[in-house]
Protein backbone atom coordinates (compact mmCIF):
# COMPACT_ATOMS: atom_id res chain seq x y z
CA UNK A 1 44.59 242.08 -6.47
CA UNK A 2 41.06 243.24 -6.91
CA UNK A 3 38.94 240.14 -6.65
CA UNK A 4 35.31 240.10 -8.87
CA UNK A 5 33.45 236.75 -7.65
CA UNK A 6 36.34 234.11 -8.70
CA UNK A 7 38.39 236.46 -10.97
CA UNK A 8 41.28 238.25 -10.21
CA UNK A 9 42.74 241.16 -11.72
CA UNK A 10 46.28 241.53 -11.25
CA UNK A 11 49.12 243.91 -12.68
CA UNK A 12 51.97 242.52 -13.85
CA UNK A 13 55.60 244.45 -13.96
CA UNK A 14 58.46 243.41 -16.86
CA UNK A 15 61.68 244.72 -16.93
CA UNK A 16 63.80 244.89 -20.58
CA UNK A 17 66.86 246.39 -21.11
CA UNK A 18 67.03 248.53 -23.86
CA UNK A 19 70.01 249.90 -24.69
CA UNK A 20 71.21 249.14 -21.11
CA UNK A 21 68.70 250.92 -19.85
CA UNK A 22 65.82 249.38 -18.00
CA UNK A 23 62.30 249.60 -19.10
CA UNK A 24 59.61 248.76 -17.74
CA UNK A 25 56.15 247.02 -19.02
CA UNK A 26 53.05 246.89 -17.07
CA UNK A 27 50.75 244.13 -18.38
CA UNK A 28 47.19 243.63 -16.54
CA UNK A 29 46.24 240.01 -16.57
CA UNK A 30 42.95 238.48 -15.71
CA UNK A 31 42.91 234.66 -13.94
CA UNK A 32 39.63 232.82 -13.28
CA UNK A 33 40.52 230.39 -9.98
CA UNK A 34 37.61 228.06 -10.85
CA UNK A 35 38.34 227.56 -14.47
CA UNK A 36 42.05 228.10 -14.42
CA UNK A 37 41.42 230.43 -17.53
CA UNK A 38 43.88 233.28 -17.79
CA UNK A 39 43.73 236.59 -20.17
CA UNK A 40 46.91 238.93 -20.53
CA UNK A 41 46.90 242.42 -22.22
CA UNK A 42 50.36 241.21 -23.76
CA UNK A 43 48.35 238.73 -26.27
CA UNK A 44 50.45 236.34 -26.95
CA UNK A 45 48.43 233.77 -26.61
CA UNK A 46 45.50 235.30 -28.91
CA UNK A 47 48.09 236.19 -31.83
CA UNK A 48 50.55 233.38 -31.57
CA UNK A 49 49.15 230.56 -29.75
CA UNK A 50 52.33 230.57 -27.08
CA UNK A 51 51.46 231.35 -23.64
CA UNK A 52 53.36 234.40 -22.26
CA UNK A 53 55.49 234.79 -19.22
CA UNK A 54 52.96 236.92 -17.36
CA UNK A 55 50.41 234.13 -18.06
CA UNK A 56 52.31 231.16 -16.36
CA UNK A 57 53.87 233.32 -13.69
CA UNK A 58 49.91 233.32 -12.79
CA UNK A 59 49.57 229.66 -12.90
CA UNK A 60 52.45 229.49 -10.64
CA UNK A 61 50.88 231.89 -7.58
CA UNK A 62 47.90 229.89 -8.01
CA UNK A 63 49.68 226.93 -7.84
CA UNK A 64 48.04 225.67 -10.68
CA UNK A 65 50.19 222.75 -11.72
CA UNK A 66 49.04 221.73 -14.62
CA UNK A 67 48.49 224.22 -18.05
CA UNK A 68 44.79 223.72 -18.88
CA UNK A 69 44.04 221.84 -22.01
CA UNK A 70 42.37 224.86 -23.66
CA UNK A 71 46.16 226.33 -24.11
CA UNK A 72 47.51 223.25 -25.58
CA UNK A 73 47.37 223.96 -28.88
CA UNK A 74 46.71 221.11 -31.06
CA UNK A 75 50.09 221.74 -32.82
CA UNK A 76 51.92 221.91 -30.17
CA UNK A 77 50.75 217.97 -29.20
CA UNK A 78 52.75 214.92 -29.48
CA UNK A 79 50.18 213.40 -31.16
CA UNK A 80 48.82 215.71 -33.30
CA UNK A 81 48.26 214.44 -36.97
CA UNK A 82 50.83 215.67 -39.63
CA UNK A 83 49.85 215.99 -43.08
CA UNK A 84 53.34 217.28 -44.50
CA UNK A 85 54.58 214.18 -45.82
CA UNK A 86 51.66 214.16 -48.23
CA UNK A 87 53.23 217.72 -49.71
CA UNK A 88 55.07 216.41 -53.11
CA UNK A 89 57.27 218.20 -55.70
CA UNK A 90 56.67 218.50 -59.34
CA UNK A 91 59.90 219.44 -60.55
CA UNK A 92 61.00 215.86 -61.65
CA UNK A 93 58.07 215.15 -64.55
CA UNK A 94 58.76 211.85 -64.84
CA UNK A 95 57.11 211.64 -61.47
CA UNK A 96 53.84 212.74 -62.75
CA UNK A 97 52.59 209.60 -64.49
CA UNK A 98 49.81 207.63 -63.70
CA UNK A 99 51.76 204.88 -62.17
CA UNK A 100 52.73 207.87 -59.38
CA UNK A 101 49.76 209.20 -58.57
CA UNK A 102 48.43 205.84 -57.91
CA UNK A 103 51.36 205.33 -55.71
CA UNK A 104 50.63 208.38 -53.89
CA UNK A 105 47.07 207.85 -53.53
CA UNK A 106 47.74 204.24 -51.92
CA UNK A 107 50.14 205.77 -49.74
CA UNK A 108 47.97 208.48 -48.08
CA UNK A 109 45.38 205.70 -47.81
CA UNK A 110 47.70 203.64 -45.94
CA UNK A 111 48.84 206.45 -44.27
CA UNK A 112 45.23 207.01 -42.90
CA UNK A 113 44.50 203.70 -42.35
CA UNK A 114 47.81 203.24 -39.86
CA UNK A 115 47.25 206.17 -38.15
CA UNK A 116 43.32 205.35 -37.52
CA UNK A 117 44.21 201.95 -36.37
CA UNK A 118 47.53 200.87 -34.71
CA UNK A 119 47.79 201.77 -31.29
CA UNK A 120 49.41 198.22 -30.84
CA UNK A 121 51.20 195.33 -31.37
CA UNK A 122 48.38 193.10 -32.49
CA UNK A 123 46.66 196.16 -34.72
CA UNK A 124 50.09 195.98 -36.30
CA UNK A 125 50.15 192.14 -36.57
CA UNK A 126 46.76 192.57 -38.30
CA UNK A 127 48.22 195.19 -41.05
CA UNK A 128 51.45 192.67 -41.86
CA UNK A 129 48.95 189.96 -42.55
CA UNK A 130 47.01 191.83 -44.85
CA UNK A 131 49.76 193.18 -46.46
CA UNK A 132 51.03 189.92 -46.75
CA UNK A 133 47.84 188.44 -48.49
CA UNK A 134 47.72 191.72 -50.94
CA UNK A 135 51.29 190.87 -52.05
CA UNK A 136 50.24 187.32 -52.85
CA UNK A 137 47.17 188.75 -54.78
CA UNK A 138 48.94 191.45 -56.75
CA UNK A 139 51.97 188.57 -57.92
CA UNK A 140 48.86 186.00 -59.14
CA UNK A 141 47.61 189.02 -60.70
CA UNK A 142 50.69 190.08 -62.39
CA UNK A 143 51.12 186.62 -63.44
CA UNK A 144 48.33 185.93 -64.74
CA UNK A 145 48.39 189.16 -66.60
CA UNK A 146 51.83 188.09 -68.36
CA UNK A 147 50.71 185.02 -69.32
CA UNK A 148 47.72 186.28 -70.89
CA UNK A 149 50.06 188.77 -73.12
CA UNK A 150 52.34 186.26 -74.10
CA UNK A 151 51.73 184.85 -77.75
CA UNK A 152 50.75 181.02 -77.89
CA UNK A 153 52.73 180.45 -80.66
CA UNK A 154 56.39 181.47 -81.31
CA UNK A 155 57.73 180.42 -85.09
CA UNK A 156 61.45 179.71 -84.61
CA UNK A 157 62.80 178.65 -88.02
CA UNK A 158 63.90 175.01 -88.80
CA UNK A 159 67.80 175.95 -88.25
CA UNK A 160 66.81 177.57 -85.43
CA UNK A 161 68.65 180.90 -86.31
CA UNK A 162 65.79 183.43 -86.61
CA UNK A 163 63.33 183.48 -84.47
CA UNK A 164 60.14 185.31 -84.60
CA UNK A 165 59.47 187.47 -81.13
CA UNK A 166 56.40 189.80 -80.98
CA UNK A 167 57.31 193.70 -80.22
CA UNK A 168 54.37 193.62 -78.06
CA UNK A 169 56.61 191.44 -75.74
CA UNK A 170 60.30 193.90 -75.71
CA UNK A 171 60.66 195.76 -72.78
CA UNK A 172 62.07 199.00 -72.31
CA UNK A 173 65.02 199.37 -69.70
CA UNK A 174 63.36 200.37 -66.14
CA UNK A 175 64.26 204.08 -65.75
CA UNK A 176 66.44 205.03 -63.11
CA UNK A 177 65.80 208.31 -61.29
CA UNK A 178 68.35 210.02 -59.19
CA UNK A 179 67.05 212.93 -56.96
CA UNK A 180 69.99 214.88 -55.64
């Protein structure tokens, strides 16, 4: 172990068995003791973001017991943010109306929002209530915006067989989508 101020150059030896035959690899790998930083010829780290064998066998001499943070990838934490559920699929066009992207859009929004903000119980608490008081909001508004559409006056004739209803107020059947 040839020592340069607080690095240390060491060799390290792996045996494979290749064809039941063993080979072996010599890999030279640099550790800093103050630092904790480590360098390997094998490269893992530098081309994959995984740190090798010959790395952490290092840690372990050193007694180092804890990886340093500048090997934990963020995508290898537990609380690293994921932005795959905002990946959709256009291969149902129905989906691509206006009605959807809003959707979507208020979804990554409150996506964003909930991840920003609840770390507990009452951040959570705060959320439901405002939820709450949007859902009151968006039913006055939806009433109010029937009520407006609906014709003042309705002519039903005197024997009361015919009546009179505006086309404006005939809804179509809700679609139902099935994704298999």
């Amino acid at each position: 172990m040839p020592q340069e101020g607080d690095m240390y150059s060491l060799e390290v030896e792996e045996q494979k068995l290749i064809f039941d035959k063993p080979v072996f690899d010599t890999y030279k790998v640099v550790f800093d003791l103050v630092s904790h930083e480590c360098r390997c010829d094998y490269n893992m780290f530098q081309s994959k973001g995984i740190v090798c064998c010959h790395m952490l066998s290092k840690f372990s001499k050193f007694r180092v017991n804890e990886v340093p943070t500048c090997y934990i990838l963020p995508r290898w934490s537990k609380n690293v943010r994921r932005k795959h559920t905002y990946i959709q699929s256009s291969h149902d066009v129905n989906y691509s109306d206006e009605s959807h992207n809003l959707f979507r859009g208020l979804r990554s929004y409150f996506y964003n929002v909930a991840q920003d903000f609840l770390c507990n119980k009452e951040g959570a608490l705060i959320l439901h209530s405002s939820m709450d008081n949007a859902r009151i909001k968006l039913g006055e508004h939806r009433t109010a915006k029937l009520q407006s559409s609906i014709p003042i006056q309705q002519s039903c004739g005197a024997q009361g067989s015919q009546c009179s209803i505006s086309v404006d107020r005939l809804q179509a059947p809700a679609l139902v989508s099935t994704k298999g």
